[in-house]
C-alpha atoms as a PDB file:
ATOM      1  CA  UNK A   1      67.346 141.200 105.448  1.00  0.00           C
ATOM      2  CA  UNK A   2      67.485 138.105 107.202  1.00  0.00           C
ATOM      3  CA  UNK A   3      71.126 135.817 108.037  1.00  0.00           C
ATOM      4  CA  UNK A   4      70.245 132.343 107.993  1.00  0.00           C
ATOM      5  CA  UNK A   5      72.654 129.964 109.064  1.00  0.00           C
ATOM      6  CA  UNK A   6      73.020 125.884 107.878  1.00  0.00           C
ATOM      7  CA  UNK A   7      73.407 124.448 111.486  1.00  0.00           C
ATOM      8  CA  UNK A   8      70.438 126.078 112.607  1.00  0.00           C
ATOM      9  CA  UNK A   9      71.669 126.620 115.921  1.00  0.00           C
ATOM     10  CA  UNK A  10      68.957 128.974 117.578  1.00  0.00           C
ATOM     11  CA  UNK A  11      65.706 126.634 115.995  1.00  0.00           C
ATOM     12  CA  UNK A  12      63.949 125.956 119.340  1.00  0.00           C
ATOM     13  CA  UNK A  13      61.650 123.346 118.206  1.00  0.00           C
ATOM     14  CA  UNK A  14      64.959 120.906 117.637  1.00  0.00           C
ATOM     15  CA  UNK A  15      66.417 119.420 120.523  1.00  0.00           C
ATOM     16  CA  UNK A  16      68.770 116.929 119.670  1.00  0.00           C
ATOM     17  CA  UNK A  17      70.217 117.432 116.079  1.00  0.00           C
ATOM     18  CA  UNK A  18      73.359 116.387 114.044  1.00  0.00           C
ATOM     19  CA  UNK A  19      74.885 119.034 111.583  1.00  0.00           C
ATOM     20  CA  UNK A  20      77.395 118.152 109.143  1.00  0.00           C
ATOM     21  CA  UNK A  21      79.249 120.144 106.385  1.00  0.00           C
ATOM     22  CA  UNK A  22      81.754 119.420 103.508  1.00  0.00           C
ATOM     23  CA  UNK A  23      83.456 121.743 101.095  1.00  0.00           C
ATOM     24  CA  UNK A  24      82.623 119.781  97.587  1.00  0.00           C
ATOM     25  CA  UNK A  25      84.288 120.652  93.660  1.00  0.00           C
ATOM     26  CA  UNK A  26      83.021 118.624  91.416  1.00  0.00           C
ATOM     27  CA  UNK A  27      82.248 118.486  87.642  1.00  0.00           C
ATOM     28  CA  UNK A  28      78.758 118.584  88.772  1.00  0.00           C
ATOM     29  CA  UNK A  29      78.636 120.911  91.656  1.00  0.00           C
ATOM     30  CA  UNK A  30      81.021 123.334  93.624  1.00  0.00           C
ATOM     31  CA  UNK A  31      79.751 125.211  97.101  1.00  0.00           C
ATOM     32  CA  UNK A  32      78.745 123.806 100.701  1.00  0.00           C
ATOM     33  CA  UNK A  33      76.930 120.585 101.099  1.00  0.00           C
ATOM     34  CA  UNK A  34      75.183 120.356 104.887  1.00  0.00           C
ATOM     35  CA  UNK A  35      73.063 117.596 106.226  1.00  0.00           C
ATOM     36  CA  UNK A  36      70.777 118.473 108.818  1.00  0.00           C
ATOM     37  CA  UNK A  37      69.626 115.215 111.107  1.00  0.00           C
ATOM     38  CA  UNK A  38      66.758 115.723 113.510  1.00  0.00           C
ATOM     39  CA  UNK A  39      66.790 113.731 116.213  1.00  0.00           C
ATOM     40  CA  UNK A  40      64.492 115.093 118.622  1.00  0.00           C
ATOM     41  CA  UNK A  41      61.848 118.030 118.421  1.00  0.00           C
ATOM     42  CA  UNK A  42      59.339 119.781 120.383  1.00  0.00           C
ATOM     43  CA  UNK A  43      56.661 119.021 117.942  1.00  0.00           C
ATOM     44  CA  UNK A  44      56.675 118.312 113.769  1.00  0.00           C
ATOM     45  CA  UNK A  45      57.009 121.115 111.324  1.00  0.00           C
ATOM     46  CA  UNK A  46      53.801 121.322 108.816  1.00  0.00           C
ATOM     47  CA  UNK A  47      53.436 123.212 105.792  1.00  0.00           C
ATOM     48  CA  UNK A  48      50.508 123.947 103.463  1.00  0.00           C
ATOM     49  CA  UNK A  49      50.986 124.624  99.976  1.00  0.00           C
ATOM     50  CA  UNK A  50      47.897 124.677  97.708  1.00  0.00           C
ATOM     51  CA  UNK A  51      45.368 122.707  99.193  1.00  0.00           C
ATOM     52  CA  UNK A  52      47.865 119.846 100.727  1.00  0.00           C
ATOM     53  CA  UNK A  53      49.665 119.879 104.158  1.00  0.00           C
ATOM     54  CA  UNK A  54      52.895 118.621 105.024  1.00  0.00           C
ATOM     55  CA  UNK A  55      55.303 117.423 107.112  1.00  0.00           C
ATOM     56  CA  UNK A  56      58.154 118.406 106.813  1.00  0.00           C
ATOM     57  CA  UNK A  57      60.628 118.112 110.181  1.00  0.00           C
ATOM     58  CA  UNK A  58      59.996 115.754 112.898  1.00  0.00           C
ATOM     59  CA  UNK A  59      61.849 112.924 114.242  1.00  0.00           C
ATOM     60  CA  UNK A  60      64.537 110.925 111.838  1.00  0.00           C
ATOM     61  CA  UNK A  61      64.255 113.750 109.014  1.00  0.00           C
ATOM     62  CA  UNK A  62      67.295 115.188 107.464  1.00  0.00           C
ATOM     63  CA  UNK A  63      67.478 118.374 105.393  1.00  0.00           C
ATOM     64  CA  UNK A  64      70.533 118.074 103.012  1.00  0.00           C
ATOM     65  CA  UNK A  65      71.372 121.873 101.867  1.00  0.00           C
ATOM     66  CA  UNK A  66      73.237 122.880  98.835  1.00  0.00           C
ATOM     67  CA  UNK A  67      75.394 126.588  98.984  1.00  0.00           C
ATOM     68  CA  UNK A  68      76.283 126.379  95.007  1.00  0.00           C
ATOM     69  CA  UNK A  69      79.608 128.641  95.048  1.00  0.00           C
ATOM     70  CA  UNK A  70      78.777 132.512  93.497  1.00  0.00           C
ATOM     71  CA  UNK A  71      74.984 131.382  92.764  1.00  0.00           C
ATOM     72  CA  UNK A  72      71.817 133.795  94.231  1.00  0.00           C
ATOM     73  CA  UNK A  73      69.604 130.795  96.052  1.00  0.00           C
ATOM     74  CA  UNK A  74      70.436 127.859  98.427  1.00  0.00           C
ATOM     75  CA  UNK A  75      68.788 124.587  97.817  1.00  0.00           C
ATOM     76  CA  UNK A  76      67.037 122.641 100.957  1.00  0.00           C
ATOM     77  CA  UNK A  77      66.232 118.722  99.971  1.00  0.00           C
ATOM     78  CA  UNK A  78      63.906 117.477 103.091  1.00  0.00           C
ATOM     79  CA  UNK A  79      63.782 113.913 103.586  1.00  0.00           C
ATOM     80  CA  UNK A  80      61.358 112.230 105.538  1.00  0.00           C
ATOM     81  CA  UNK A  81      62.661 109.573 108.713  1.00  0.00           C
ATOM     82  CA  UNK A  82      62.307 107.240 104.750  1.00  0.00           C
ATOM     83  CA  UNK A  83      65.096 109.026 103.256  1.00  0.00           C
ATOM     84  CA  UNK A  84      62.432 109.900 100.834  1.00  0.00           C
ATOM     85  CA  UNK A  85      61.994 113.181  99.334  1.00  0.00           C
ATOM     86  CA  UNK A  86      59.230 115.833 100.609  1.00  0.00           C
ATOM     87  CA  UNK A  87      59.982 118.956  99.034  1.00  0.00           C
ATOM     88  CA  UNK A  88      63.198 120.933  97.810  1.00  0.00           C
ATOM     89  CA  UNK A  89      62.960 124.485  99.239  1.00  0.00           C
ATOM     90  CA  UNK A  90      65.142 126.863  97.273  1.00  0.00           C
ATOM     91  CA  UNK A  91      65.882 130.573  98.825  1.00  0.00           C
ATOM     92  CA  UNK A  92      67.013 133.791  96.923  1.00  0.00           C
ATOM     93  CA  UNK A  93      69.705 135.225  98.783  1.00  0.00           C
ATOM     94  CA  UNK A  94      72.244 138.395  97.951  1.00  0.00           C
ATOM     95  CA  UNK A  95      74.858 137.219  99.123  1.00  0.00           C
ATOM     96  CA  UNK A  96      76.512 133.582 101.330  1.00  0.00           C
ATOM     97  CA  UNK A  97      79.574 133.070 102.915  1.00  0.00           C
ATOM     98  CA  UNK A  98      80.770 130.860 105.912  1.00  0.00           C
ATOM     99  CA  UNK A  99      81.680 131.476 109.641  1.00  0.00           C
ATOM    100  CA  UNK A 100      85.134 131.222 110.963  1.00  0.00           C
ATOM    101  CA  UNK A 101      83.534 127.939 112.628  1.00  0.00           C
ATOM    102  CA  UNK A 102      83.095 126.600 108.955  1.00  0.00           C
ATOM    103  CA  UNK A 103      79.052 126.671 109.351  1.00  0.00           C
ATOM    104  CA  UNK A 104      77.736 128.296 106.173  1.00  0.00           C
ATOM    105  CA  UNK A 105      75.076 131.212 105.923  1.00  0.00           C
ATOM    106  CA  UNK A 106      73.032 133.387 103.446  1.00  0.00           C
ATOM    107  CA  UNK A 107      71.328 136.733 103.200  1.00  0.00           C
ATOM    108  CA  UNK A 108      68.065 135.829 102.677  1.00  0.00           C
ATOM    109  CA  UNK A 109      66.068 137.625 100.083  1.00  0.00           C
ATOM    110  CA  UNK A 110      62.604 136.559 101.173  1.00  0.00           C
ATOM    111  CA  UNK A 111      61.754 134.977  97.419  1.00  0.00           C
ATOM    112  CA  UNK A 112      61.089 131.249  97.687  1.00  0.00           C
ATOM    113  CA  UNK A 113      60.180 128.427  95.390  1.00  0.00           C
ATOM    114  CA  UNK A 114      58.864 125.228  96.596  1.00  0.00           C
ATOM    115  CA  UNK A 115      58.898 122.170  94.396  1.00  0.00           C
ATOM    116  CA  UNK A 116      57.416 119.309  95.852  1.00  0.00           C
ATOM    117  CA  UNK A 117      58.150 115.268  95.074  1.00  0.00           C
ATOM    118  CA  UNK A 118      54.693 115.437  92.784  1.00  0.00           C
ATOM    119  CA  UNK A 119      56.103 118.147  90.770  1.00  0.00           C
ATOM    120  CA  UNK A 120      53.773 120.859  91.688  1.00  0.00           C
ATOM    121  CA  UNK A 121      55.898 124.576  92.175  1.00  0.00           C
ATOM    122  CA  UNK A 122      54.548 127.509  94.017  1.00  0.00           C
ATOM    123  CA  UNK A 123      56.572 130.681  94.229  1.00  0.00           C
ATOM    124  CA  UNK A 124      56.298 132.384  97.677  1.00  0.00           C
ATOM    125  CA  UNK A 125      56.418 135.339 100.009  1.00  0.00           C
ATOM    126  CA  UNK A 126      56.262 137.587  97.000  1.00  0.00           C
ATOM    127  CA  UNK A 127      54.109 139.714  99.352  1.00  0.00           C
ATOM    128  CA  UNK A 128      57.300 139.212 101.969  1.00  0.00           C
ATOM    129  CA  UNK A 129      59.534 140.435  99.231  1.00  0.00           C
ATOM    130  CA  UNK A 130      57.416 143.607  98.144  1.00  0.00           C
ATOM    131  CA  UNK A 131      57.396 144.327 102.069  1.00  0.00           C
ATOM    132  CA  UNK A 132      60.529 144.613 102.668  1.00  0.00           C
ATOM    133  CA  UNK A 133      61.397 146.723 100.131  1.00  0.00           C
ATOM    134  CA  UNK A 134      58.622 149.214 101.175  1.00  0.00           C
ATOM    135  CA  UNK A 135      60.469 149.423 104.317  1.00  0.00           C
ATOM    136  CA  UNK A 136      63.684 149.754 102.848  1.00  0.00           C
ATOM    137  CA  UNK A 137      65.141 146.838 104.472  1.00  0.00           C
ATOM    138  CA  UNK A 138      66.593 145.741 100.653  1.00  0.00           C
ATOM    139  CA  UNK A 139      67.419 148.061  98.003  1.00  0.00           C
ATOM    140  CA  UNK A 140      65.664 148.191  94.289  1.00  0.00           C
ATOM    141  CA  UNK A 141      68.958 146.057  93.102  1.00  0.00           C
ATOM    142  CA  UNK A 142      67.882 143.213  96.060  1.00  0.00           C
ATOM    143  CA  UNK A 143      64.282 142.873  94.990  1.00  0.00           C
ATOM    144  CA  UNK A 144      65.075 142.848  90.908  1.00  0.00           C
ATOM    145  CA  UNK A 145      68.005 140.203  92.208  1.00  0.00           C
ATOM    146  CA  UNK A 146      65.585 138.195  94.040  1.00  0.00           C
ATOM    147  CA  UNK A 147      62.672 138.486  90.769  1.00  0.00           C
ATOM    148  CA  UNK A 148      65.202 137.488  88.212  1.00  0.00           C
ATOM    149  CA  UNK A 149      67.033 134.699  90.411  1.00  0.00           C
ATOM    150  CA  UNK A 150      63.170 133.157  90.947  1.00  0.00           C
ATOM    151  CA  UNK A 151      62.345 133.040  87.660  1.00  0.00           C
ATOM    152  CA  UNK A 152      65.682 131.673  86.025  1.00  0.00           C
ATOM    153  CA  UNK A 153      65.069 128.983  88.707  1.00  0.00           C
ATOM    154  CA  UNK A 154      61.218 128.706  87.202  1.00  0.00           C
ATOM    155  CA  UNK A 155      62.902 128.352  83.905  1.00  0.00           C
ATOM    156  CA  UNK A 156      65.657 125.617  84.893  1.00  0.00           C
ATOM    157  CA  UNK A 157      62.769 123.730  86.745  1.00  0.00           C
ATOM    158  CA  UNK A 158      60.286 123.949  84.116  1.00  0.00           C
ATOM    159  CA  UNK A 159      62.587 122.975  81.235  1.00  0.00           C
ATOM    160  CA  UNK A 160      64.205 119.873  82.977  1.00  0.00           C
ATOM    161  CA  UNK A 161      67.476 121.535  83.809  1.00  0.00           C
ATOM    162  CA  UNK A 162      67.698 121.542  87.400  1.00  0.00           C
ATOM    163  CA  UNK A 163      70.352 119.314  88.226  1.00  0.00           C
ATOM    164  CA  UNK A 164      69.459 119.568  92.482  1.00  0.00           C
ATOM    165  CA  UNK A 165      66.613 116.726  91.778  1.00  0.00           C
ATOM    166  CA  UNK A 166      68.698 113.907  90.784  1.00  0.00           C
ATOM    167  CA  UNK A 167      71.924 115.130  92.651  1.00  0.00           C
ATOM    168  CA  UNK A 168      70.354 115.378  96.027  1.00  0.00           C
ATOM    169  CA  UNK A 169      68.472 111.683  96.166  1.00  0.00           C
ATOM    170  CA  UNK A 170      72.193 110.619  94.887  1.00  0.00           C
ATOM    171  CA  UNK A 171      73.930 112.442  97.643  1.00  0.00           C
ATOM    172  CA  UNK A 172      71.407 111.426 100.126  1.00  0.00           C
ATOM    173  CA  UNK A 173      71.714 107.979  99.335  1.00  0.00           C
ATOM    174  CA  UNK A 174      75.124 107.914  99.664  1.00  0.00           C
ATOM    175  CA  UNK A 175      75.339 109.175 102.919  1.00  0.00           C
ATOM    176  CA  UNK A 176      72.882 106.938 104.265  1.00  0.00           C
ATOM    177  CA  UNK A 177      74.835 103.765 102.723  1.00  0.00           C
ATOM    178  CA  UNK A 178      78.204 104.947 103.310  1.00  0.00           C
ATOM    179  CA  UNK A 179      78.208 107.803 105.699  1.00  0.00           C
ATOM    180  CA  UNK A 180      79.586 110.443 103.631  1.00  0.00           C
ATOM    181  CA  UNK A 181      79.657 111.849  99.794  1.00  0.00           C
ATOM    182  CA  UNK A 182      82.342 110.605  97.969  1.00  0.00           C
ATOM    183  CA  UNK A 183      84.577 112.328  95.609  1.00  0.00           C
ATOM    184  CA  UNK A 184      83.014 111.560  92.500  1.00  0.00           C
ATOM    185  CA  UNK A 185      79.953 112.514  92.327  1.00  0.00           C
END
């Protein structure tokens, strides 16, 4: 199992970045909010889901990041140099906490969904996920948390109740007009 961590510090391909975090309790959402600001970069990040390709880090994109507090996945919002939306990336994870620095970070269980800003959703690296608990790198418990976590997330996306959507073009927005989130929201 893999640690990811929100700043991103060892990604090679980013040279010049800004990472920002904020501890948020709202009616609406409580967790870790991070916006990741790519400045610089050896060379764009494409992906290819379906039959489509796309970008989706290069220079002037941001990835806003949502750590929802006790919850099994993170939620990435990529935004192009536009502030428009690519694709929200959500990971299954066991387990997320944050370093003594304050920069969150999340076991990753390997299960991924993909939605992107047409509404198509593809479910990935089941193969990843059946893998690694061949080699006993997650338990029987980690692969049924990652299966059920993916598809309550299917469910919440397919029946309209997936408040990350809506909240994170609001949040973006509002740090793009005003610099941070405010309290409200």
């Amino acid at each position: 199992m893999k640690r990811k961590f929100g700043d991103r510090a060892n990604w090679r391909r980013i040279s010049r970045r800004r990472f920002t975090c904020r501890y948020v309790e709202t009616k609406r959402f409580t967790g870790y909010i991070t916006l990741y600001t790519i400045y610089n970069l050896k060379e764009p990040l494409w992906k290819t889901y379906g039959s489509n390709t796309y970008r989706i880090a290069d220079k002037g994109y941001s990835w806003l990041q949502y750590y929802p507090k006790n919850s099994h996945y993170i939620v990435t919002a990529m935004f192009d140099e536009k502030q428009e939306i690519i694709q929200w990336y959500i990971d299954t994870c066991k387990t997320q906490g944050v370093t003594e620095q304050g920069v969150p970070w999340f076991d990753d269980l390997y299960l991924d969904v993909v939605v992107l800003r047409n509404g198509e959703v593809f479910l990935l690296d089941e193969d990843e996920l059946d893998d690694a608990l061949n080699r006993n790198d997650i338990t029987n418990g980690d692969y049924e948390l990652a299966v059920s976590t993916a598809n309550q997330l299917l469910d919440e996306i397919d029946s309209d109740h997936f408040p990350y959507f809506l909240m994170s073009i609001e949040h973006r927005k509002q740090l793009f007009e005003n610099g941070e989130f405010r309290r409200n929201s």
